[in-house]
N, C-alpha and C. Protein backbone atom coordinates (compact mmCIF):
# COMPACT_ATOMS: atom_id res chain seq x y z
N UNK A 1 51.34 205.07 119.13
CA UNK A 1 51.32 204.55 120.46
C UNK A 1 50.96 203.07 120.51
N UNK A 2 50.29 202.95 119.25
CA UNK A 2 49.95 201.01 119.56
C UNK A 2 50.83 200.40 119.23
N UNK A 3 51.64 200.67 118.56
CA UNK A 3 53.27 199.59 118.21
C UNK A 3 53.71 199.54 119.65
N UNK A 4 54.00 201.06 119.96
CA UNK A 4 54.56 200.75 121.36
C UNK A 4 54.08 200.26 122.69
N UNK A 5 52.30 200.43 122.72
CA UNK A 5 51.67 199.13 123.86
C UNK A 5 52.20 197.98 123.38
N UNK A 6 52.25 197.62 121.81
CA UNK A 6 52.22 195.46 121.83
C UNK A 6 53.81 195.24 122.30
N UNK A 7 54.86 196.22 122.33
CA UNK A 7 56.11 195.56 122.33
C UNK A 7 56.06 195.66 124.18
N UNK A 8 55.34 196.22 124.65
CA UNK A 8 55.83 196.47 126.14
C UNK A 8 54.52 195.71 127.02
N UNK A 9 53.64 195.22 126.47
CA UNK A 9 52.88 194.45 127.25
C UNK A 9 53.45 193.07 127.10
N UNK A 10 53.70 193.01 128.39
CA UNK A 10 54.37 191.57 128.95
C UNK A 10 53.97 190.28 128.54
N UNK A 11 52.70 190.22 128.52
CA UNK A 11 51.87 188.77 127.77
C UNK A 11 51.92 188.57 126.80
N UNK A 12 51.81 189.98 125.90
CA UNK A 12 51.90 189.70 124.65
C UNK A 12 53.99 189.32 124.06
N UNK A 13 54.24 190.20 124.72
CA UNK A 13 56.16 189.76 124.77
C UNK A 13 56.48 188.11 124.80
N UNK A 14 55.82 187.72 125.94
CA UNK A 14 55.96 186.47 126.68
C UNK A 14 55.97 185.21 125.28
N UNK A 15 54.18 185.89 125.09
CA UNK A 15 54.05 185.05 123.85
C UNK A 15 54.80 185.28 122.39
N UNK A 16 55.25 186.48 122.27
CA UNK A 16 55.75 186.42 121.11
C UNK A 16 57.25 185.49 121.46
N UNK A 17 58.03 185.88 122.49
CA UNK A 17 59.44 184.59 123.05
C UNK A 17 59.16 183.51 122.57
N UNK A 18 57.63 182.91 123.27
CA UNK A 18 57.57 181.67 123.17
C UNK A 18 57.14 181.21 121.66
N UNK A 19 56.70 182.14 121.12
CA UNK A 19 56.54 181.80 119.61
C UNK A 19 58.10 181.63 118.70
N UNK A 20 58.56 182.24 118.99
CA UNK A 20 59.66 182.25 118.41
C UNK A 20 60.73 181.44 118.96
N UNK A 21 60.61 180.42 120.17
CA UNK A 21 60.99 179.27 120.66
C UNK A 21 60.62 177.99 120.09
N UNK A 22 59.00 178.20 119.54
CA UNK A 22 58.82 177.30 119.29
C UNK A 22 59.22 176.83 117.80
N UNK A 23 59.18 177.89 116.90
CA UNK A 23 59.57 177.90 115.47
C UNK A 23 61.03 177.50 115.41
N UNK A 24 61.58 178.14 116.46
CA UNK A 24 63.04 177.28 116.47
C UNK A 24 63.40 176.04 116.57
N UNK A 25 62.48 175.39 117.71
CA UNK A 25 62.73 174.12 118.32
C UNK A 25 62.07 173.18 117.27
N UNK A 26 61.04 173.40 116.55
CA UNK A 26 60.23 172.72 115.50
C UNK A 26 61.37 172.58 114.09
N UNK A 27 61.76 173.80 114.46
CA UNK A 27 62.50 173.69 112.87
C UNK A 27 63.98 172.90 113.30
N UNK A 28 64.50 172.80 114.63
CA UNK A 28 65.71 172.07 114.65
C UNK A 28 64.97 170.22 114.13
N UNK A 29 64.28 170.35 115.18
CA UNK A 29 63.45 168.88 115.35
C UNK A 29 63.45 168.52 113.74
N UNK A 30 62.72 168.82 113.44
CA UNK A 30 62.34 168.78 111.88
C UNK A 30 63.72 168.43 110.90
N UNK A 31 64.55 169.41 111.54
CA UNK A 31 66.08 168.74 110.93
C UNK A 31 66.77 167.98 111.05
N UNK A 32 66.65 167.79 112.46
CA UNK A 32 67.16 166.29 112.95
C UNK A 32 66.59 165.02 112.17
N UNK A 33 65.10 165.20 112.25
CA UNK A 33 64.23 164.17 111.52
C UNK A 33 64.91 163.95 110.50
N UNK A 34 64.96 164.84 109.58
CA UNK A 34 65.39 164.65 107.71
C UNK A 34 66.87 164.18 108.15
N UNK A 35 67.50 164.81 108.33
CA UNK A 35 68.83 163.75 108.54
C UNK A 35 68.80 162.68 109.23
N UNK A 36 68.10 161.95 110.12
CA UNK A 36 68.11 160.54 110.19
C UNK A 36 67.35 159.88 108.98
N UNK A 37 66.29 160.72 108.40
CA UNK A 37 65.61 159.95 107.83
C UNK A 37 66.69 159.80 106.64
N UNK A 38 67.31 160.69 105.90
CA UNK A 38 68.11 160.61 105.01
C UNK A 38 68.93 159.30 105.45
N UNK A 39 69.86 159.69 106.46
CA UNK A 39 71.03 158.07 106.60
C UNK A 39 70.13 157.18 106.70
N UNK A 40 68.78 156.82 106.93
CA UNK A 40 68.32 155.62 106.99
C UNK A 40 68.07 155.31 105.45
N UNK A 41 67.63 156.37 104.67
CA UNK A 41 67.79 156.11 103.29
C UNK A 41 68.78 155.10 102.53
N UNK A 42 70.02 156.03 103.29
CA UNK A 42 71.16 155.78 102.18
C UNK A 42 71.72 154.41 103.15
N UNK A 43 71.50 154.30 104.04
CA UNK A 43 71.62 152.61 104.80
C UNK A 43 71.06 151.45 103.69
N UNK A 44 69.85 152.07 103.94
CA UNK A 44 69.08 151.17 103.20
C UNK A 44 69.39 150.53 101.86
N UNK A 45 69.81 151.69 101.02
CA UNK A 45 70.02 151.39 99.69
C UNK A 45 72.06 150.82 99.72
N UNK A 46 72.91 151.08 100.79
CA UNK A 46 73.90 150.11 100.64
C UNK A 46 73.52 148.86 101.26
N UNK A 47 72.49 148.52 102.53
CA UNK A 47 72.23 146.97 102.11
C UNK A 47 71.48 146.70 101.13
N UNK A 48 70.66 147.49 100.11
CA UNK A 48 69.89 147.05 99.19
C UNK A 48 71.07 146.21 98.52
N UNK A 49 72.78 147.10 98.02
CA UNK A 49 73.55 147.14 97.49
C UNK A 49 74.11 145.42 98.12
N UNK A 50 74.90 145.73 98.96
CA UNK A 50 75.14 144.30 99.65
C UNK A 50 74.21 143.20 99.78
N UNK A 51 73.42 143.14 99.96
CA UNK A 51 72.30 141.69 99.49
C UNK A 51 72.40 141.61 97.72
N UNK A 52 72.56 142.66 96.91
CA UNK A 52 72.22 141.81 95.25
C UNK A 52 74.10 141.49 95.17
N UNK A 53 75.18 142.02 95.75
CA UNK A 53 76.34 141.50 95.65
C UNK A 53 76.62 140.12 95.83
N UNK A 54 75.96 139.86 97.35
CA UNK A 54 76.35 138.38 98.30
C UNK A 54 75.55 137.77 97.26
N UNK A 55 74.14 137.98 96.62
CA UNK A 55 73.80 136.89 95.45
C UNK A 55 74.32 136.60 94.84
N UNK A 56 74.84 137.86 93.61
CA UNK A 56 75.69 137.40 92.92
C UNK A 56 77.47 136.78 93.08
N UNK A 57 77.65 136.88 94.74
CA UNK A 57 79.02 136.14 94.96
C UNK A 57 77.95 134.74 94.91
N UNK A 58 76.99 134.44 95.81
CA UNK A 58 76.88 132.83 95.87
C UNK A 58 76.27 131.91 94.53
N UNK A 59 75.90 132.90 93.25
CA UNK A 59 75.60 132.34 92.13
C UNK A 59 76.94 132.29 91.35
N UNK A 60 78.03 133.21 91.77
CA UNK A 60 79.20 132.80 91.14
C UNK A 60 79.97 131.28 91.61
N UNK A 61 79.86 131.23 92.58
CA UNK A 61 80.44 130.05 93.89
C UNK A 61 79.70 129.15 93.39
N UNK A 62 78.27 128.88 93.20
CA UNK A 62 77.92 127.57 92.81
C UNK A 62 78.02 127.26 91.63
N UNK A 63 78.11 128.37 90.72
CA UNK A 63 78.77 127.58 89.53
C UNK A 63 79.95 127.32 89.55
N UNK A 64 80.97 128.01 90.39
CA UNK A 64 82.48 127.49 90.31
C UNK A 64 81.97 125.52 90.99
N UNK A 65 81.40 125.70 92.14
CA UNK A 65 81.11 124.69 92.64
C UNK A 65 80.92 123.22 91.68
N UNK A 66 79.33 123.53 90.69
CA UNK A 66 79.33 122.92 90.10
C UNK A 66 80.85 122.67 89.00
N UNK A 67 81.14 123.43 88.36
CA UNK A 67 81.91 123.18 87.50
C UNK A 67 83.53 122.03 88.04
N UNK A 68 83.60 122.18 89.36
CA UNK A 68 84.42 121.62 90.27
C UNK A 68 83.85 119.99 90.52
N UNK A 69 82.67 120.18 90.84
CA UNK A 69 81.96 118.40 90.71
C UNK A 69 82.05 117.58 89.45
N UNK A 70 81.73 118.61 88.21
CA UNK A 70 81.90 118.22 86.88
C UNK A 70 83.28 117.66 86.60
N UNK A 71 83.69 118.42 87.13
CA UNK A 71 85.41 117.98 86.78
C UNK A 71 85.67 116.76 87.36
N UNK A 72 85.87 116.25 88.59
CA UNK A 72 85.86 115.39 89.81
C UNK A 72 85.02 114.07 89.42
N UNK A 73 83.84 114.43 89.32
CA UNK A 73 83.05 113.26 88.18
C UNK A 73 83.73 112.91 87.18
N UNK A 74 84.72 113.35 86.29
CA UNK A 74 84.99 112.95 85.12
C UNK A 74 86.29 112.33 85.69
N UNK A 75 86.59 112.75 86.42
CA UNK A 75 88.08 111.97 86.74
C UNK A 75 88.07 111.51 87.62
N UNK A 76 86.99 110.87 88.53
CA UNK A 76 86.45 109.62 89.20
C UNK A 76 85.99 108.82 87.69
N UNK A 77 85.45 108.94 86.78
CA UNK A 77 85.02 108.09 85.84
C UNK A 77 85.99 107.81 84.83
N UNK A 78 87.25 108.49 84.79
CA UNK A 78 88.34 108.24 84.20
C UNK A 78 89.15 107.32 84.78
N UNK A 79 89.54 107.39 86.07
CA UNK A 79 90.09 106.35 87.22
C UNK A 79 89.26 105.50 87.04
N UNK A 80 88.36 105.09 86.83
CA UNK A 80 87.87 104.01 86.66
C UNK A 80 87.78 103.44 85.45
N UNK A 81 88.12 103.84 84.85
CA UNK A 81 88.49 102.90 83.49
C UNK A 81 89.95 102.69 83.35
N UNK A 82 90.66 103.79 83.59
CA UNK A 82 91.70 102.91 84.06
C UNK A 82 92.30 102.02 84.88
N UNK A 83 91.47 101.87 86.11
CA UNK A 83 91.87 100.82 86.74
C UNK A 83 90.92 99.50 86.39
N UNK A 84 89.89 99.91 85.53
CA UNK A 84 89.12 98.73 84.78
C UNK A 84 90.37 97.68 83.49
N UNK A 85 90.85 98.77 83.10
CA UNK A 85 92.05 98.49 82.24
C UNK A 85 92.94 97.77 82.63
N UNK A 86 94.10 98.24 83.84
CA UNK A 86 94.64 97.53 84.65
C UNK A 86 94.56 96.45 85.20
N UNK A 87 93.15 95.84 85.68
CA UNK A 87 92.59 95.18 86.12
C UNK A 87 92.35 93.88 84.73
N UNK A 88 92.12 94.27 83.94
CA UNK A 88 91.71 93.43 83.07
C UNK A 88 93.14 93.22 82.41
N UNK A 89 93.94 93.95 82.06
CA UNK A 89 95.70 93.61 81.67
C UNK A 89 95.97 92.84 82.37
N UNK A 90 96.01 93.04 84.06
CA UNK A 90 96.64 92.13 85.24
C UNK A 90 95.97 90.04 84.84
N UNK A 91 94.39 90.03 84.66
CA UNK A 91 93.58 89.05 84.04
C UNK A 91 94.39 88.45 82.90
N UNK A 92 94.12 89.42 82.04
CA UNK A 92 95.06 88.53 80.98
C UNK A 92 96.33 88.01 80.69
N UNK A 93 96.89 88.63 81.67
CA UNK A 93 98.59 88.26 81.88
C UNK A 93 98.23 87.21 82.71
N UNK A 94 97.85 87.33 83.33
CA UNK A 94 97.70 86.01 84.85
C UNK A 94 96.78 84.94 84.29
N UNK A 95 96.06 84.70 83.46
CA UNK A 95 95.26 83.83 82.91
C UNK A 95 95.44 83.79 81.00
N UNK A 96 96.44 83.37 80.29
CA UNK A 96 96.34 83.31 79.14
C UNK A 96 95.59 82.63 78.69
């Protein structure tokens, strides 16, 4: 007879519903949580991913960079000896 008072007293019913509302609603919650928390994970670790890329694009770029000045320097300093050349041919033709 006592199994059958706890299932038919109303308060105790009430509360067992609401117990078993709440284990539900806790355990969705709780799931929701871990899956945002997860995509914020895996966010995280593709911008971890994209910030060491964009470095290594702008450490590639400044050495192309540099290597582009290097060049440009040498053939600004090449033009100038040849037109040092020129310049001094033009002299000696024009002044024997």
């Amino acid at each position: 007879m006592k199994a059958h008072d706890k299932t038919t007293n109303p308060n105790k019913l009430g509360f067992l519903y609401f117990l078993d509302f709440l284990v539900v609603f806790l355990s969705i919650s709780v799931s929701f949580w871990m899956n945002e928390w997860n995509s914020d994970r895996k966010d995280q670790r593709l911008h971890q991913m994209d910030v060491l890329a964009l470095l290594v694009d702008l450490d590639l770029d400044g050495q192309s960079l540099r290597d582009y000045c290097e060049a440009a320097a040498k053939q600004v300093n090449d033009n100038h000896h040849l037109v040092d050349d020129v310049c001094m041919n033009y002299y000696n033709e024009a002044h024997p």
